[in-house]
Each structure stands twice: as structure tokens, then as C-alpha cells.
N, C-alpha and C. Protein backbone atom coordinates (compact mmCIF):
# COMPACT_ATOMS: atom_id res chain seq x y z
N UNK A 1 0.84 -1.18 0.00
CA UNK A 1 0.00 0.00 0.00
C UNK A 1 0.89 1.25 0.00
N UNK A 2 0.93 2.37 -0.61
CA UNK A 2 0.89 3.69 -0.57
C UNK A 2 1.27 4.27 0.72
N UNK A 3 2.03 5.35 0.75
CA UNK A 3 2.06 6.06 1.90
C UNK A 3 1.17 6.74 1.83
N UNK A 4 0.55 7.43 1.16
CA UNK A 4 -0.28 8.34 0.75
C UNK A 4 -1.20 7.94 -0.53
N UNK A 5 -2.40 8.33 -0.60
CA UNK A 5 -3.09 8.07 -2.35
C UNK A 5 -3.47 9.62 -2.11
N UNK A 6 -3.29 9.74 -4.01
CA UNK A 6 -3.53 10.69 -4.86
C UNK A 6 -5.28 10.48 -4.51
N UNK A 7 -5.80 11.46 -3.91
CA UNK A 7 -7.23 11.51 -4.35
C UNK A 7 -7.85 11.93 -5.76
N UNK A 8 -6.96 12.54 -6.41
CA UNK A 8 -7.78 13.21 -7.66
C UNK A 8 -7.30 11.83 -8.92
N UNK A 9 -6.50 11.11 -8.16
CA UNK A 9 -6.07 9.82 -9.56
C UNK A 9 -6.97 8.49 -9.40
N UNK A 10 -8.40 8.73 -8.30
CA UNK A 10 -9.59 7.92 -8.40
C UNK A 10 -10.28 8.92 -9.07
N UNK A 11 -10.66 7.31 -10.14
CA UNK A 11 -12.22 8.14 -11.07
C UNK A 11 -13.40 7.60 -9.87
N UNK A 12 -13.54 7.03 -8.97
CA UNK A 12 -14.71 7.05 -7.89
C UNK A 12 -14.24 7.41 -6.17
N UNK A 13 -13.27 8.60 -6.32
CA UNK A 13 -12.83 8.99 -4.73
C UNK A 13 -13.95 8.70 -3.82
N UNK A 14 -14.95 8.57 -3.95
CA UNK A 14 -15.90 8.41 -3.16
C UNK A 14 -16.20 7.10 -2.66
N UNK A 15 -16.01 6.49 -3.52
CA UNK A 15 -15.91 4.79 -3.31
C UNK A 15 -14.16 4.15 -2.66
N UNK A 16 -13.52 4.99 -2.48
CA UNK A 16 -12.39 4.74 -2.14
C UNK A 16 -12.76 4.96 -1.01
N UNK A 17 -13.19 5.94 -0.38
CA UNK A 17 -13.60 6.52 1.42
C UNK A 17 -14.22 5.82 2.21
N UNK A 18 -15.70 5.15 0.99
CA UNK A 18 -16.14 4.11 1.65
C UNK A 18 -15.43 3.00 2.03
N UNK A 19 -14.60 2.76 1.58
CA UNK A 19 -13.54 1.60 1.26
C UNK A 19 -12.86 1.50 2.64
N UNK A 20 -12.45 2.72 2.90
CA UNK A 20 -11.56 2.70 3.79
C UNK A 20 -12.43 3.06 5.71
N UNK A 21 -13.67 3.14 5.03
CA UNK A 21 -14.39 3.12 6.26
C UNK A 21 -15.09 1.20 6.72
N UNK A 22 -15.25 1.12 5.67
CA UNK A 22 -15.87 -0.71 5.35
C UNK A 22 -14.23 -1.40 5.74
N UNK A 23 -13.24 -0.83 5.44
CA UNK A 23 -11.88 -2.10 6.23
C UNK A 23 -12.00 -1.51 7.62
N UNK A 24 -12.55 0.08 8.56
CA UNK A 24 -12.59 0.08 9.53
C UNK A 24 -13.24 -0.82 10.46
N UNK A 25 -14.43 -0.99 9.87
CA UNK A 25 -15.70 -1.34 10.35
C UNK A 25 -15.54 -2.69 10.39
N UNK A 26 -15.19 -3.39 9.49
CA UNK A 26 -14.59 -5.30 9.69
C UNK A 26 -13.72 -5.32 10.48
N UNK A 27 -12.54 -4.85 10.81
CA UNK A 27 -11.39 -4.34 12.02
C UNK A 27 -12.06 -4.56 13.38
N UNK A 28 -13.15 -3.44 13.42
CA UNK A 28 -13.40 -2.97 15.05
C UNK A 28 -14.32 -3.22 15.24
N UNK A 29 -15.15 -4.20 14.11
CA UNK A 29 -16.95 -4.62 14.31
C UNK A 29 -18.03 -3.13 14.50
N UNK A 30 -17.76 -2.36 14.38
CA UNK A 30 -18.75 -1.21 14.14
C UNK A 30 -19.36 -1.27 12.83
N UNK A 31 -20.94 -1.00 13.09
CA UNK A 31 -21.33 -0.38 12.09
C UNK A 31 -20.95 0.62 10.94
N UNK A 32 -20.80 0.36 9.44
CA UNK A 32 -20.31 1.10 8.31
C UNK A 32 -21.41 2.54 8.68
N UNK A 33 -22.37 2.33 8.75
CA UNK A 33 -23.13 3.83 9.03
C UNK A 33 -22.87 4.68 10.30
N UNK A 34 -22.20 4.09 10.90
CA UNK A 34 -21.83 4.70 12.64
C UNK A 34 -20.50 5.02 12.54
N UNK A 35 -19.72 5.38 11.32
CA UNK A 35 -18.36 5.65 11.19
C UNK A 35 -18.40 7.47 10.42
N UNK A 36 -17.56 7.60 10.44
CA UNK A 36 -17.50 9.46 9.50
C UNK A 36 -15.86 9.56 10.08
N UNK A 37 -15.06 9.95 9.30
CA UNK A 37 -13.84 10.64 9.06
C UNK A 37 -13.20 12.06 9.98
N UNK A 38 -12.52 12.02 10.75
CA UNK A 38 -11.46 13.17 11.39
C UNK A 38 -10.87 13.44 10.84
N UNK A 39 -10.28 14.69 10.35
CA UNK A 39 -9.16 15.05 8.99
C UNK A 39 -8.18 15.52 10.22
N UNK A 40 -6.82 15.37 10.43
CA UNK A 40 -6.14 15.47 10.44
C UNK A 40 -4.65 16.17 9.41
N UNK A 41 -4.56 17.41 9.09
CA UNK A 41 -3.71 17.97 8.51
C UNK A 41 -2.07 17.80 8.69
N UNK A 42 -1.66 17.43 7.81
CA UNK A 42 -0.11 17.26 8.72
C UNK A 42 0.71 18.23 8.37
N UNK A 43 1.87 18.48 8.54
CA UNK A 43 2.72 19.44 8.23
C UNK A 43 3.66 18.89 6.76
N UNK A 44 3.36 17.96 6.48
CA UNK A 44 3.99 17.68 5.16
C UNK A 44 3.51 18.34 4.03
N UNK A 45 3.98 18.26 2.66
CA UNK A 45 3.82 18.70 1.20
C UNK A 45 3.72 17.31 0.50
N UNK A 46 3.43 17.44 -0.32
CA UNK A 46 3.55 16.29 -1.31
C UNK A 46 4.42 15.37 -1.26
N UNK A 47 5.25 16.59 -2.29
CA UNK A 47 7.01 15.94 -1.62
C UNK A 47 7.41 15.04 -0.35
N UNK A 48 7.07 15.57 0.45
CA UNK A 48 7.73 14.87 1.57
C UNK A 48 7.12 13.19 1.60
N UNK A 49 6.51 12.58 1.04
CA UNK A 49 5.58 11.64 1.71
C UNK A 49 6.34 10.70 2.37
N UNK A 50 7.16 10.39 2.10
CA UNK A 50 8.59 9.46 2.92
C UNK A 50 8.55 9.20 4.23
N UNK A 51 8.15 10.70 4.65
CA UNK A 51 8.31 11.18 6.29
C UNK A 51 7.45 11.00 7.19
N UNK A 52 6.01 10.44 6.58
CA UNK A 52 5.11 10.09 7.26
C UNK A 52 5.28 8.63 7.70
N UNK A 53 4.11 9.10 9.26
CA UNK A 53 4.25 7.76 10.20
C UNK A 53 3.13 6.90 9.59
N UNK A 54 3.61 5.50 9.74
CA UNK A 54 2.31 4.69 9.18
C UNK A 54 0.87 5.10 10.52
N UNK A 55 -0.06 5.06 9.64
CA UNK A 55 -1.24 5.46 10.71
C UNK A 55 -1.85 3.96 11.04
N UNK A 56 -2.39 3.60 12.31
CA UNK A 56 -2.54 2.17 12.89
C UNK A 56 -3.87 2.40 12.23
N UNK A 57 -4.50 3.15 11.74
CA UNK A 57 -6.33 3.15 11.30
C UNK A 57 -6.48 4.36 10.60
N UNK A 58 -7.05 4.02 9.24
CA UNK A 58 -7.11 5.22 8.18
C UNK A 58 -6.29 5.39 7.13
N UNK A 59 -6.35 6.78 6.63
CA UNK A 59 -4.87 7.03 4.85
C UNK A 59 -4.88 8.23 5.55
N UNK A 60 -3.18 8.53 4.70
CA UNK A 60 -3.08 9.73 4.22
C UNK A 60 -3.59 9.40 2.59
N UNK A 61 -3.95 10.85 2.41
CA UNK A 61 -4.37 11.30 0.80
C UNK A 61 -3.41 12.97 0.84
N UNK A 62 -3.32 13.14 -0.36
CA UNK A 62 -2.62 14.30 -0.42
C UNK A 62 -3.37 14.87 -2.30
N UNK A 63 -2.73 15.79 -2.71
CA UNK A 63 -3.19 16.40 -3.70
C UNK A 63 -4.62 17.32 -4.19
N UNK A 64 -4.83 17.56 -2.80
CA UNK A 64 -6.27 18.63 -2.65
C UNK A 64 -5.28 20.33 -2.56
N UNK A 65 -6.56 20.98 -3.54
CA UNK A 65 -6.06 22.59 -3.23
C UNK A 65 -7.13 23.44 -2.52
N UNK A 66 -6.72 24.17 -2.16
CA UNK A 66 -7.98 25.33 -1.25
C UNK A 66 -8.08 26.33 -2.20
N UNK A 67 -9.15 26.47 -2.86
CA UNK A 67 -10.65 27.68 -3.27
C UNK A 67 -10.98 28.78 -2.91
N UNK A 68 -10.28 30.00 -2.29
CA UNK A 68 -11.02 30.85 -2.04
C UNK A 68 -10.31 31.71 -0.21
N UNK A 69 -9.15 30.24 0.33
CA UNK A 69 -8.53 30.21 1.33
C UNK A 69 -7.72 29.61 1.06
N UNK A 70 -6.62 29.77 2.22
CA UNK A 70 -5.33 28.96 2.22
C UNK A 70 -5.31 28.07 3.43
N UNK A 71 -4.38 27.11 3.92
CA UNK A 71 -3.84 26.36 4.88
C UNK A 71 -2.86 27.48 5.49
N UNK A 72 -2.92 27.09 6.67
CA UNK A 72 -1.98 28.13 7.41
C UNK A 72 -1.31 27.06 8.25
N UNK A 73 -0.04 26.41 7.84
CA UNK A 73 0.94 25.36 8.37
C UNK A 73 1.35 25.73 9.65
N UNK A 74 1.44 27.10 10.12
CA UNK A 74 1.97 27.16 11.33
C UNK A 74 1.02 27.16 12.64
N UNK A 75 -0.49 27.99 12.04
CA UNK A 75 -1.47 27.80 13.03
C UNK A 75 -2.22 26.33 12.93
N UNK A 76 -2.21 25.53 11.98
CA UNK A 76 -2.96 24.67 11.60
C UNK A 76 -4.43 24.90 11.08
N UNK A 77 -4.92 25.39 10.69
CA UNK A 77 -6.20 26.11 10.27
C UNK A 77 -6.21 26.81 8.71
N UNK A 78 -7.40 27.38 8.71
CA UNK A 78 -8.13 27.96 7.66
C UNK A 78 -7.71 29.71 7.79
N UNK A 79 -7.07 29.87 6.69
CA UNK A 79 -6.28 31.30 6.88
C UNK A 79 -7.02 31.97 5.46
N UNK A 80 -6.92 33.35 5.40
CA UNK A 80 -6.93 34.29 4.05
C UNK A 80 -5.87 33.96 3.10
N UNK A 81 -6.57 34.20 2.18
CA UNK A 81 -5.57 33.57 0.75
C UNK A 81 -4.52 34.83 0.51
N UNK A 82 -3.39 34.39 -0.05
CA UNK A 82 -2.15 35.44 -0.08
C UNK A 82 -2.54 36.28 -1.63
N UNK A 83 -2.20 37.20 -1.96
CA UNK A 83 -2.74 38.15 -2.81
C UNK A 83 -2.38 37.32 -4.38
N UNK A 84 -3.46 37.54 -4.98
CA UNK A 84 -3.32 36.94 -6.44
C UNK A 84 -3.19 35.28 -6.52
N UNK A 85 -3.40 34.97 -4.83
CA UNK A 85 -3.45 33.11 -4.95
C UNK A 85 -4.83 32.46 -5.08
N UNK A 86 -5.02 32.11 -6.38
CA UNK A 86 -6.14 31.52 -6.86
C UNK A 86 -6.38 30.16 -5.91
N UNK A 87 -5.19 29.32 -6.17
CA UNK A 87 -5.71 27.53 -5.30
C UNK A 87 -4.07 27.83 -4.52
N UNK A 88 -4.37 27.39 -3.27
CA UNK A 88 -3.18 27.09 -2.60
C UNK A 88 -3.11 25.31 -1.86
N UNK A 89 -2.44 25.02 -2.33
CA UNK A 89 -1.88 23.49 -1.94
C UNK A 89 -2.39 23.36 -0.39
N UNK A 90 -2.79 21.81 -0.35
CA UNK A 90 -3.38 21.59 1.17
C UNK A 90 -2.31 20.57 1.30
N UNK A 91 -1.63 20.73 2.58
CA UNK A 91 -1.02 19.05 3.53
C UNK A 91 -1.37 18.03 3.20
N UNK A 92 -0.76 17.12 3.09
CA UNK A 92 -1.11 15.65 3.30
C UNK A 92 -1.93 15.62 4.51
N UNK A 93 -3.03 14.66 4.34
CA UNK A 93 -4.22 14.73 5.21
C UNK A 93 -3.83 13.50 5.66
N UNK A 94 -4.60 13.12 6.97
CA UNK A 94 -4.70 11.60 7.51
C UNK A 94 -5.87 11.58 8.02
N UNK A 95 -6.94 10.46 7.01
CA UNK A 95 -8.51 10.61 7.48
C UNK A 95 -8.34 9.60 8.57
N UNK A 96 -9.39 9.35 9.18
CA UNK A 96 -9.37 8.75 10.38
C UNK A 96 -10.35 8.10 10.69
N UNK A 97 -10.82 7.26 10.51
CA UNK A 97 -12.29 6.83 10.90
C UNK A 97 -12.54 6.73 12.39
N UNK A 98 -13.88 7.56 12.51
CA UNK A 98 -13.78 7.53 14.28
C UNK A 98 -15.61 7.19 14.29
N UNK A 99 -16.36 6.72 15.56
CA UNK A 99 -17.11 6.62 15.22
C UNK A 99 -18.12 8.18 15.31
N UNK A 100 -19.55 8.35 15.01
CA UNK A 100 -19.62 9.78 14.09
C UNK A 100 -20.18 10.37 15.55
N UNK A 101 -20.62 9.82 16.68
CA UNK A 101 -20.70 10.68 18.10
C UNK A 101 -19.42 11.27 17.96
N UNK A 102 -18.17 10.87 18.01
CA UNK A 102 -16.97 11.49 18.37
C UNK A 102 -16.82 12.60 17.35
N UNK A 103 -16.40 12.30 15.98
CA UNK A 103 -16.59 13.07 15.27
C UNK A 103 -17.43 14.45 15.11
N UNK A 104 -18.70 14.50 15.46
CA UNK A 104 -19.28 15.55 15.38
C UNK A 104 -18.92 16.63 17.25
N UNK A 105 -18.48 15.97 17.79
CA UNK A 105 -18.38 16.71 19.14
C UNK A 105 -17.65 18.20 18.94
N UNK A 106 -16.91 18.19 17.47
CA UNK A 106 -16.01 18.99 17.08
C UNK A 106 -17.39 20.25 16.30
N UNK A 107 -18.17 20.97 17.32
CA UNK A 107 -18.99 22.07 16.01
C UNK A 107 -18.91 23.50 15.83
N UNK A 108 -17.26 23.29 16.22
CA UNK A 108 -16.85 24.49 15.61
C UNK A 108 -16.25 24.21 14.33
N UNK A 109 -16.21 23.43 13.57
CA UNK A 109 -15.11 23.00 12.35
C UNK A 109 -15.85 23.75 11.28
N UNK A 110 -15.02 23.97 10.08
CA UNK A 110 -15.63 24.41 9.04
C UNK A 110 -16.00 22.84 7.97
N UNK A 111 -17.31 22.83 7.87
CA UNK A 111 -17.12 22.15 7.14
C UNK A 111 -17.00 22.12 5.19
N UNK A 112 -15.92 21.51 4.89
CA UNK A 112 -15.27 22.39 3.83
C UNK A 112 -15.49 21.12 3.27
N UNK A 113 -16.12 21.35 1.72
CA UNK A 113 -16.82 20.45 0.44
C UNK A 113 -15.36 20.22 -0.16
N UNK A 114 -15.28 19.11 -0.64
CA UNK A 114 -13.79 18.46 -1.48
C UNK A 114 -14.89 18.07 -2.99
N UNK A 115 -14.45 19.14 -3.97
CA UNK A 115 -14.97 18.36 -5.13
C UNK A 115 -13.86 17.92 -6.22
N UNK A 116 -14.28 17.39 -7.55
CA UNK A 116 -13.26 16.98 -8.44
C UNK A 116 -12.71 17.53 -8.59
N UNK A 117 -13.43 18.44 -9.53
CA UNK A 117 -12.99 19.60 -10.60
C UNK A 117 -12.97 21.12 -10.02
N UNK A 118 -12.28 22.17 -10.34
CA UNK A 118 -12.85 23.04 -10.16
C UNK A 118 -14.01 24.37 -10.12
N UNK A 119 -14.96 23.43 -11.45
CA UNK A 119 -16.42 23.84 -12.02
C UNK A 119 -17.62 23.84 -10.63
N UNK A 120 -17.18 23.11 -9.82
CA UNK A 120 -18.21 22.45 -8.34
C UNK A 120 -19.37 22.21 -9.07
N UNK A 121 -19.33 21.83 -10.38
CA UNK A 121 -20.89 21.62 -11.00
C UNK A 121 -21.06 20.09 -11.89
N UNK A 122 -21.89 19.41 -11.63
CA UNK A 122 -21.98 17.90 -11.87
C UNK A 122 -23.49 17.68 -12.02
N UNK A 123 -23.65 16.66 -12.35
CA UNK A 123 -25.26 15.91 -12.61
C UNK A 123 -25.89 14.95 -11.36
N UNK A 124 -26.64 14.82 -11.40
CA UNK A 124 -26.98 14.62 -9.91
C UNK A 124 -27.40 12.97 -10.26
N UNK A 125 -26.27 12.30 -9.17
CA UNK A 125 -26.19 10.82 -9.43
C UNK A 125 -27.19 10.01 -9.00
N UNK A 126 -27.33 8.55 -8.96
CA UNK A 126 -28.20 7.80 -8.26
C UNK A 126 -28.18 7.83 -6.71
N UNK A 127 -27.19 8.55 -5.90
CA UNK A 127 -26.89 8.70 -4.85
C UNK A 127 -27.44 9.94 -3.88
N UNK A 128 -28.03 10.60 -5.55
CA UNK A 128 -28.10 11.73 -4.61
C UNK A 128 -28.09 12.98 -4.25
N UNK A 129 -26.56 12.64 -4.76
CA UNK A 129 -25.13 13.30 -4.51
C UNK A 129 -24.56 14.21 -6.42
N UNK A 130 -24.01 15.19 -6.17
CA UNK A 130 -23.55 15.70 -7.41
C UNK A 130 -22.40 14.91 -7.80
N UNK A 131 -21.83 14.36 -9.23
CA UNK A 131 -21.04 13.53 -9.60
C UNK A 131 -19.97 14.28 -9.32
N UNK A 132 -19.64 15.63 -8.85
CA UNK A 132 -18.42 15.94 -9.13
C UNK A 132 -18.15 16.54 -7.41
N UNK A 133 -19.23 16.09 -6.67
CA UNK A 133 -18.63 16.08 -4.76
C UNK A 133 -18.16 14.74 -4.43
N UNK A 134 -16.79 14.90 -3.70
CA UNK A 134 -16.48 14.15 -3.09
C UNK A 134 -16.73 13.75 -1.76
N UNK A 135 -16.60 14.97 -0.97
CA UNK A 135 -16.99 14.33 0.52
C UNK A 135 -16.87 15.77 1.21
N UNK A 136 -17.38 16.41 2.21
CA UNK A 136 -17.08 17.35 3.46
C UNK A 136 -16.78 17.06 4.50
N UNK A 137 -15.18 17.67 4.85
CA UNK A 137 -14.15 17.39 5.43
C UNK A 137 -14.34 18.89 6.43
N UNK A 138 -13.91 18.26 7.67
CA UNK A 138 -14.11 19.47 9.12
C UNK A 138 -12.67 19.82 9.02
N UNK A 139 -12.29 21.29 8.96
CA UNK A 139 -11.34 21.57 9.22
C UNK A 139 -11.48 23.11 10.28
N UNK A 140 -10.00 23.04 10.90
CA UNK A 140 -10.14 24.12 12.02
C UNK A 140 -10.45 25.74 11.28
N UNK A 141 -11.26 26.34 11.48
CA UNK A 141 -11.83 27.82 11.03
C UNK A 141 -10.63 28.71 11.33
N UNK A 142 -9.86 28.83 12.25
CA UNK A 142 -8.91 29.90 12.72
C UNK A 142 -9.74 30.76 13.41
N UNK A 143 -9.06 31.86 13.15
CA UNK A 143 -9.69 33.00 13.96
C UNK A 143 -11.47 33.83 13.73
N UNK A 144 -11.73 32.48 12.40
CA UNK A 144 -12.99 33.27 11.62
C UNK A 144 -13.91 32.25 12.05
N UNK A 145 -15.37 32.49 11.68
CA UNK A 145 -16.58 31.63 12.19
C UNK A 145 -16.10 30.96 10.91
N UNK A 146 -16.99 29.72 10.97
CA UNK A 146 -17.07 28.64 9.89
C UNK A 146 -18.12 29.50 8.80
N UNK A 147 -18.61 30.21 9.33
CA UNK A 147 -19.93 31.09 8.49
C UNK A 147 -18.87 32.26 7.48
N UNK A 148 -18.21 32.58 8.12
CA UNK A 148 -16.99 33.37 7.47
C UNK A 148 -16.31 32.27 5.84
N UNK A 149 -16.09 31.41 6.07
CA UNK A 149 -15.60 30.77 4.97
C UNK A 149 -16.43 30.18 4.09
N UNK A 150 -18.02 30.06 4.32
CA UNK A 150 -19.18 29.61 3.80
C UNK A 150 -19.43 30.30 2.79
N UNK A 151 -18.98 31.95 3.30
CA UNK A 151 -19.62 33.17 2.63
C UNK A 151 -18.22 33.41 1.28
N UNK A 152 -17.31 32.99 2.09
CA UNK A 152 -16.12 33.26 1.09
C UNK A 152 -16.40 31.90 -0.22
N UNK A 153 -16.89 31.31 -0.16
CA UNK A 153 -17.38 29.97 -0.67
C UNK A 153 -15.72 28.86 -0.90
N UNK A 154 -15.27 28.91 0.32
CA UNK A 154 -13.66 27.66 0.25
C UNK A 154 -14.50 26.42 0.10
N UNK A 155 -13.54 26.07 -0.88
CA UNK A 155 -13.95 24.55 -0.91
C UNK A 155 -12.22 23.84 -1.36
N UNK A 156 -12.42 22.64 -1.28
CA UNK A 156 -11.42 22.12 -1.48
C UNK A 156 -11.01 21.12 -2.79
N UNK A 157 -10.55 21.31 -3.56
CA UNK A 157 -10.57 20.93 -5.08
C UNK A 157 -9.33 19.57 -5.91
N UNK A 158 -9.90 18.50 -6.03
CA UNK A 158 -8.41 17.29 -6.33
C UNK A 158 -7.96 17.50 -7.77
N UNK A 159 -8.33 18.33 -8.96
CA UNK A 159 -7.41 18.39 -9.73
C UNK A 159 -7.89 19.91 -10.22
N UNK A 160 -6.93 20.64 -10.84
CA UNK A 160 -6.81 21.85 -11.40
C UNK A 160 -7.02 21.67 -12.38
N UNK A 161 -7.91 22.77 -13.20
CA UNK A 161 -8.09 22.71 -14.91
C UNK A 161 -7.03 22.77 -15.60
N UNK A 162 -5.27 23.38 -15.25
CA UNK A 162 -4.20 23.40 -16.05
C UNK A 162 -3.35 22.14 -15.79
């Protein structure tokens, strides 16, 4: 296995998540519907993936950009975008499957939409769901409400149109 997977090099990222929540759930005998994801940001780049610790439960994924905001590596959070920065590169992530009481205890997080493309516009699947969302991922707001970045419309994006 990977130290990391490319999220934007699945044509069904979405079916990969499940994936990795369904090997939680055979692991620890929990219910697949009683599971949801902790994002964990790390201080790595792409580059680095070498340097990461194997995680005992979950992936890293890496190759998501931020929409509208940046990552702020030193506070860990959701920062203002630097002048003229259209997408700024996100950390290697480490999802986490936890079960979703724990998970939601966190309601200050922003919750920030991961789609394919950068269009955020898709056909609406048998699921539901727009073909081109991947999943909404809680990340720390910083110093701003989560309503603050809603309005800025951040989202988080796995491949660039160039």
C-alpha cells in the first residue's frame, strides 16, 4: 500500500472513502453507518511523503487545493488567501475513521466540500449526490466563524483545470 493516495487519480474517490471506512468497520466490528472521518492535517507537502508515520487506522491522501482560502501550516487552520493566490496546496491529510458521536463533538469546524474539478458543477447521481462532490471534510476555522468561509465559498478541489 501507498504512503499516501492521490485523491484526484480515483475516477470514484468516493468509493475509495467508503472503502476505507468498510476495512474500519470489519477491524473494530462497528457499524459502516456509525463511522465518518477526522481530517487530520499534517505538516507535510507532497514531496515529503517518505516522512510520514504509518497510521494504525485510516490514509493519508494528499493532492487537494484550497478555493477561495489557504492552509496556514503554522497555526494549523483555515487562513486568508495570499494576494493573487487563486488555489493554494493543502497538507497531506490523515482521514481517520472515528465513530460519528466522536466526530461531530467537534462544532466548531468548518465544514469544507472536497470536489473533483474546479467547475463544483456535476449531474446529480443515483446517490443523490452531485457527480463531481467528493466528501465534506471538518477543518479548524482559525480565527474566523465557519460562516466566514461559507460566505467566502472555500472549498477544497483534487485536480486543477491546467
Amino acid at each position: 500500500m501507498p504512503a499516501s493516495y492521490w485523491i484526484g487519480g480515483f475516477f470514484f474517490p468516493q468509493g475509495f472513502l467508503t472503502s476505507v471506512l468498510q476495512t474500519h468497520s470489519r477491524a473494530f466490528d462497528v457499524a459502516i453507518d456509525k463511522l465518518s472521518f477526522v481530517v487530520h492535517p499534517t505538516k507535510e507537502a507532497d514531496s515529503e511523503l517518505s516522512v510520514l508515520d504509518l497510521l494504525s487506522t485510516g490514509v493519508y491522501i494528499h493532492g487537494l487545493h484550497m478555493e477561495g482560502a489557504r492552509w496556514d501550516l503554522v497555526h494549523d487552520c483555515v487562513s486568508e488567501s495570499f494576494p493573487r493566490e487563486l488555489f493554494a496546496p493543502m497538507p497531506i491529510l490523515a482521514l481517520e475513521p472515528v465513530e460519528s458521536h466522536t466526530a461531530h463533538s467537534h462544532k466548531d469546524l468548518y465544514e469544507c466540500p472536497v470536489y473533483k474539478v474546479t467547475t463544483r458543477a456535476g449531474t446529480l447521481s443515483t446517490t443523490g449526490l452531485s457527480t463531481n462532490f467528493i466528501a465534506s471534510i471538518g477543518l479548524a476555522p482559525g480565527s474566523q466563524s465557519p460562516e466566514h468561509w461559507v460566505l467566502r465559498g472555500v472549498a477544497l478541489v483534487s485536480m486543477l483545470d491546467d
